[in-house]
Protein backbone atom coordinates (compact mmCIF):
# COMPACT_ATOMS: atom_id res chain seq x y z
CA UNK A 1 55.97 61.93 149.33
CA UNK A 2 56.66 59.38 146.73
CA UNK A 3 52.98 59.11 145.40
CA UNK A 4 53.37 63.38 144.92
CA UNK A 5 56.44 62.96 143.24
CA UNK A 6 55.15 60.58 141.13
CA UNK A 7 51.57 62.82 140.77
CA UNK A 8 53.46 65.45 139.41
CA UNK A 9 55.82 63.85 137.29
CA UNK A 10 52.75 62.32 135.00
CA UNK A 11 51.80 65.79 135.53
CA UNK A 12 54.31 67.17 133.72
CA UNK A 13 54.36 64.34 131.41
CA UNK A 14 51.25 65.78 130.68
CA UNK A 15 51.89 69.38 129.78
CA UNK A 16 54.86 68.03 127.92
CA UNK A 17 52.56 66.15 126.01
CA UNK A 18 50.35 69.30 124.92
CA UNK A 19 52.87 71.65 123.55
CA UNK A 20 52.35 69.94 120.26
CA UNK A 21 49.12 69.33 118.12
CA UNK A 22 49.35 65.30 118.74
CA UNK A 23 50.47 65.94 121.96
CA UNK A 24 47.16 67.65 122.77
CA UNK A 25 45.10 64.87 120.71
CA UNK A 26 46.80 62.18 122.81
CA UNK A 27 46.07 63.83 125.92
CA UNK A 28 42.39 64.79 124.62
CA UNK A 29 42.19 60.75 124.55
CA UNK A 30 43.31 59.46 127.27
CA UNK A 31 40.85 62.10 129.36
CA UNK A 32 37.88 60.86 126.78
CA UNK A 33 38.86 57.26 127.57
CA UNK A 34 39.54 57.62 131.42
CA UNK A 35 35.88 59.37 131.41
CA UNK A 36 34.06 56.60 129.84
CA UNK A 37 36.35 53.59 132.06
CA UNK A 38 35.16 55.33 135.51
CA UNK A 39 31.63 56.28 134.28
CA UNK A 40 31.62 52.49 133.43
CA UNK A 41 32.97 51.47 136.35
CA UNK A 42 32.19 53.62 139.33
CA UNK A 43 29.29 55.19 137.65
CA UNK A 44 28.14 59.12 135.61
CA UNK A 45 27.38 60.51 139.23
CA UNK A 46 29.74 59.77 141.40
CA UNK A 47 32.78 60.22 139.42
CA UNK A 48 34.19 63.67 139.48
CA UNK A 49 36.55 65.67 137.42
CA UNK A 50 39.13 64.99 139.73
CA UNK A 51 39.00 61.39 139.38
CA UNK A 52 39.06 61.59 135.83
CA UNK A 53 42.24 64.31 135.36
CA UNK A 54 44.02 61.68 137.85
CA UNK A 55 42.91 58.49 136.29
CA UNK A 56 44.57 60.43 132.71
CA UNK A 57 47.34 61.26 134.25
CA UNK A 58 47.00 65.07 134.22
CA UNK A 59 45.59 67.97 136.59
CA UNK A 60 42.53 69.56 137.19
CA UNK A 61 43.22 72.86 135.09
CA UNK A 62 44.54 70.86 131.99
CA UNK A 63 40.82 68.69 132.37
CA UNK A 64 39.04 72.09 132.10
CA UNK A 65 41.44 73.41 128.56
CA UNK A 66 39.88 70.66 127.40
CA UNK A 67 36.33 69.95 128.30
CA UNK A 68 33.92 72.70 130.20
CA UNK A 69 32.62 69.82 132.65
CA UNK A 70 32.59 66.07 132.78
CA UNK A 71 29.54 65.53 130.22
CA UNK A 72 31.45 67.58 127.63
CA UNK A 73 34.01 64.30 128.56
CA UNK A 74 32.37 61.83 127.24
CA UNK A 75 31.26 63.36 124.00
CA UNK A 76 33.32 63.48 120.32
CA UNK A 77 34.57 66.38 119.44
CA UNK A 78 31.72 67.99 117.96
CA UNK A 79 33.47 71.09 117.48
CA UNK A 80 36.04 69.17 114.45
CA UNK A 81 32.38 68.00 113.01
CA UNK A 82 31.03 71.68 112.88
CA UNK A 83 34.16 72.70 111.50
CA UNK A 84 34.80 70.26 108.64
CA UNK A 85 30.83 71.25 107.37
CA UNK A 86 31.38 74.28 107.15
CA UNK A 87 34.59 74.11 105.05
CA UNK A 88 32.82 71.53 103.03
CA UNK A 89 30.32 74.54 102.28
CA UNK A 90 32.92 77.26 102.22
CA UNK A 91 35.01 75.52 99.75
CA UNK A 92 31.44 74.08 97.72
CA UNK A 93 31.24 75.18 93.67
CA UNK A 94 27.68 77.15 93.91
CA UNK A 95 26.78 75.40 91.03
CA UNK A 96 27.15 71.93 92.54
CA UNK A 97 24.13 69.92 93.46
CA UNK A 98 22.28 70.54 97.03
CA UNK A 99 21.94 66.91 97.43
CA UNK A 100 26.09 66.20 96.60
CA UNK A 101 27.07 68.87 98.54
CA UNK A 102 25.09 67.70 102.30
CA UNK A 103 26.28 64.51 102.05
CA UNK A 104 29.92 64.99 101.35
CA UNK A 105 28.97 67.80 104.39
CA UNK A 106 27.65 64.84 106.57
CA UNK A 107 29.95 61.90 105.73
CA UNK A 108 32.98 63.86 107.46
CA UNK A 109 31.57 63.43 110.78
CA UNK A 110 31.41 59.84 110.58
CA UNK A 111 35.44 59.92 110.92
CA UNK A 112 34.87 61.34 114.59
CA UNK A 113 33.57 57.71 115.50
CA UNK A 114 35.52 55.62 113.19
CA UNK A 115 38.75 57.04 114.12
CA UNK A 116 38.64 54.69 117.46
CA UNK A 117 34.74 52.16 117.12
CA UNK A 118 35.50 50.83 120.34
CA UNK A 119 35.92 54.12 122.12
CA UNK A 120 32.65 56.03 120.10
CA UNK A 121 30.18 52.57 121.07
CA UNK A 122 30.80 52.71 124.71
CA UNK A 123 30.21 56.55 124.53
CA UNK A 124 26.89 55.38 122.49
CA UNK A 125 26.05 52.63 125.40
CA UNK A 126 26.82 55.24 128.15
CA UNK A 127 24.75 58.14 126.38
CA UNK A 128 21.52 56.00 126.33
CA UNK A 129 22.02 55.17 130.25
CA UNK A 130 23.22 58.07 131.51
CA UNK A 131 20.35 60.87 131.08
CA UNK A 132 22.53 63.82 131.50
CA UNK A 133 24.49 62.74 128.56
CA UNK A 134 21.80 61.74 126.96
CA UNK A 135 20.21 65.66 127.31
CA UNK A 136 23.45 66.57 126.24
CA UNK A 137 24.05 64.39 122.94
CA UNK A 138 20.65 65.52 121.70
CA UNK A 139 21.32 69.19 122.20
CA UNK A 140 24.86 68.81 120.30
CA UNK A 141 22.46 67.11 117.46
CA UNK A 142 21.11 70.44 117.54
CA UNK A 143 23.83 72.11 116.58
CA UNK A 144 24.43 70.55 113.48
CA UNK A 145 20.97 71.08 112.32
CA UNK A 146 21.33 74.97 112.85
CA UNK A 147 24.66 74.93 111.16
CA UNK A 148 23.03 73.20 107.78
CA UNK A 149 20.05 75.22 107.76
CA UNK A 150 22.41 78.40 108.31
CA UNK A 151 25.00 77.03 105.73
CA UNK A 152 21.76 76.51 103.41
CA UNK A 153 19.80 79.13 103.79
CA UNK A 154 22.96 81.58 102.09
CA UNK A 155 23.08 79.31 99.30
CA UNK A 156 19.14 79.19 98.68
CA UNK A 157 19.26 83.10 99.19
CA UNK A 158 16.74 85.27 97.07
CA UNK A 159 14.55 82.14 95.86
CA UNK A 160 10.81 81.21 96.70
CA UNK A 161 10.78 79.72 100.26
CA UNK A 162 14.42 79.42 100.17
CA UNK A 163 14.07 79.01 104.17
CA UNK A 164 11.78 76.48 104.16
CA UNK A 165 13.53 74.55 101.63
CA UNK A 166 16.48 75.07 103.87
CA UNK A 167 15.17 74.09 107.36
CA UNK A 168 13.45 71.13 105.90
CA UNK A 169 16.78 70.07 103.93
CA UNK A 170 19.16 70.44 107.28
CA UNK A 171 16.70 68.87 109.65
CA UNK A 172 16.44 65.63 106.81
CA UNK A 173 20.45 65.60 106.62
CA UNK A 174 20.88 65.59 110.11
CA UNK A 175 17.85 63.03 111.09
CA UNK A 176 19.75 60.48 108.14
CA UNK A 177 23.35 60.98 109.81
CA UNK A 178 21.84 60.29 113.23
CA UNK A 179 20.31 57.23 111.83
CA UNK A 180 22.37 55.54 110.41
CA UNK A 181 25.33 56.13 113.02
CA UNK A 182 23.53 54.90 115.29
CA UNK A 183 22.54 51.79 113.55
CA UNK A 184 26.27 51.25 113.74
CA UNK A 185 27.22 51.67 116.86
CA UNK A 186 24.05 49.78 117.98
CA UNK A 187 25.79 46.91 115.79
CA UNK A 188 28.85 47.11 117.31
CA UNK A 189 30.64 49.67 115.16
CA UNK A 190 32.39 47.29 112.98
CA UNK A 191 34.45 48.80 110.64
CA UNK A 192 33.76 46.56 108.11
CA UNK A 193 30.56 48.14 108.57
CA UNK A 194 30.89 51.52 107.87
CA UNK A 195 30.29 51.31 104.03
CA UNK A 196 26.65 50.30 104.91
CA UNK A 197 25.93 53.05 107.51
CA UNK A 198 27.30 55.80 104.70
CA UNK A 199 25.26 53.90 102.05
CA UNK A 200 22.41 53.98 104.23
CA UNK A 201 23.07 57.95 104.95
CA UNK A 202 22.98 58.62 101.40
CA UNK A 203 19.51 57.29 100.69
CA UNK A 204 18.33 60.39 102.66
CA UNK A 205 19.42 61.95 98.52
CA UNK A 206 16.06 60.76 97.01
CA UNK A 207 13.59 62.43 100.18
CA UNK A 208 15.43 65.84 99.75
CA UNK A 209 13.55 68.75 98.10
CA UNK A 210 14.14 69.00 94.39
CA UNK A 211 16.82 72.03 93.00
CA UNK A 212 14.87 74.87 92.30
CA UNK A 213 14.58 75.42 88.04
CA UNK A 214 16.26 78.36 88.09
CA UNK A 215 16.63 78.42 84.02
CA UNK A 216 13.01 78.10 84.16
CA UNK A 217 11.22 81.30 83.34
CA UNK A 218 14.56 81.32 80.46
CA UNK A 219 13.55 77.63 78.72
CA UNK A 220 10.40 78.47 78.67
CA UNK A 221 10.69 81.85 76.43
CA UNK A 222 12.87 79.74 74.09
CA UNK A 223 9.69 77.06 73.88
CA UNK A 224 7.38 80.12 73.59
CA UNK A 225 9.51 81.48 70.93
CA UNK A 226 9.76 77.85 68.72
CA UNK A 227 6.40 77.45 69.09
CA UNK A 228 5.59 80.27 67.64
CA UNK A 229 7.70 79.84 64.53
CA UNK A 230 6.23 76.46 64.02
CA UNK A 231 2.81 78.19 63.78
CA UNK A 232 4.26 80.39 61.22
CA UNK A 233 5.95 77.84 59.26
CA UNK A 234 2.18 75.68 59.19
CA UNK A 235 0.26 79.33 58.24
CA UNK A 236 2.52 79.46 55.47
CA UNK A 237 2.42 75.74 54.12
């Protein structure tokens, strides 16, 4: 009786706890970080949801209005990333530089792991033991290469092998960003650190395709043009 009592008061706790935006983040953590302790500890396959809603202090239905299963657990939350690339593109001056605009795009998802190192390099130890999260890392990967290549391919509308230039672009960005995260969290994650992995990021700048010379066909009737008075000028001298 007194171990339901007490269930349900952290319970409540709980959905106390949610009403409000940090409410919801706090709780959001404590399931993330009760996920990786017991997949640490008691192991990926024979911990269940249950163990982790209980071991967080919440129920089984709050687990699932925040995570669709117990991989989903142990994974950032990929769907802030998505979301702060494309308002980095949404919000993007269409005459500003591809190469400016995907890594401004890219460097916001580093925040997701440097918000809490510790937390984001045992989900990057447990990831490379565990092959169902493993499966499941690379196919969130995924989703951040479609979402450049999408976000791209609008802005490269109408010119020559605008989708190439688009798929090739995305799939560089998002092979960099992988990269050199994961340089970092293989070191350790330091955040003393995380001015190198960016710096290393950006390098990806000088293997991107070139901007297309869209004042091309324009500069070159102006050089047609001056060339052509020269001429005149000599014919007359």
């Amino acid at each position: 009786m007194y171990t339901t009592t007490v269930t349900l008061r952290a319970m409540t706790g709980a959905t106390r706890r949610g009403r409000s935006p940090e409410g919801r983040a706090e709780v959001r953590r404590d399931l993330v970080a009760a996920a990786v302790r017991l997949f640490r500890t008691r192991g990926y396959e024979e911990t269940t949801v249950d163990d982790i809603a209980a071991a967080a202090g919440v129920g089984r239905r709050t687990f699932f209005r925040y995570f669709p299963s117990k991989e989903d657990a142990i994974s950032p939350d990929h769907e802030v990333g998505l979301a702060r690339i494309a308002e980095v593109f949404a919000t993007a001056h269409p005459t500003e530089p591809t190469a400016m605009l995907v890594v401004r795009a890219g460097e916001t998802v580093f925040q997701l792991y440097a918000d809490d190192p510790e937390l984001s390099v045992e989900r990057f130890r447990l990831t490379h033991e565990v092959a169902a999260l493993r499966d499941r890392e690379s196919a969130r990967v995924d989703h951040y290469r479609r979402l450049f290549t999408r976000r791209l391919r609008e802005r490269f509308a109408g010119e020559p092998d605008g989708d190439l230039r688009a798929a090739v672009t995305g799939a560089a960005v998002v092979a960099a960003h992988n990269l050199a995260l994961r340089a970092w969290l293989a070191s350790g994650g330091r955040p003393d650190q995380l001015d190198d992995c960016r710096a290393r990021f950006r390098k990806v700048v000088d293997m991107l395709p070139g901007e297309p010379a869209r004042e091309e066909p324009a500069l070159q009737g102006v050089t047609e043009r001056l060339e052509a008075a020269v001429a005149r000028l000599e014919r007359r001298a």
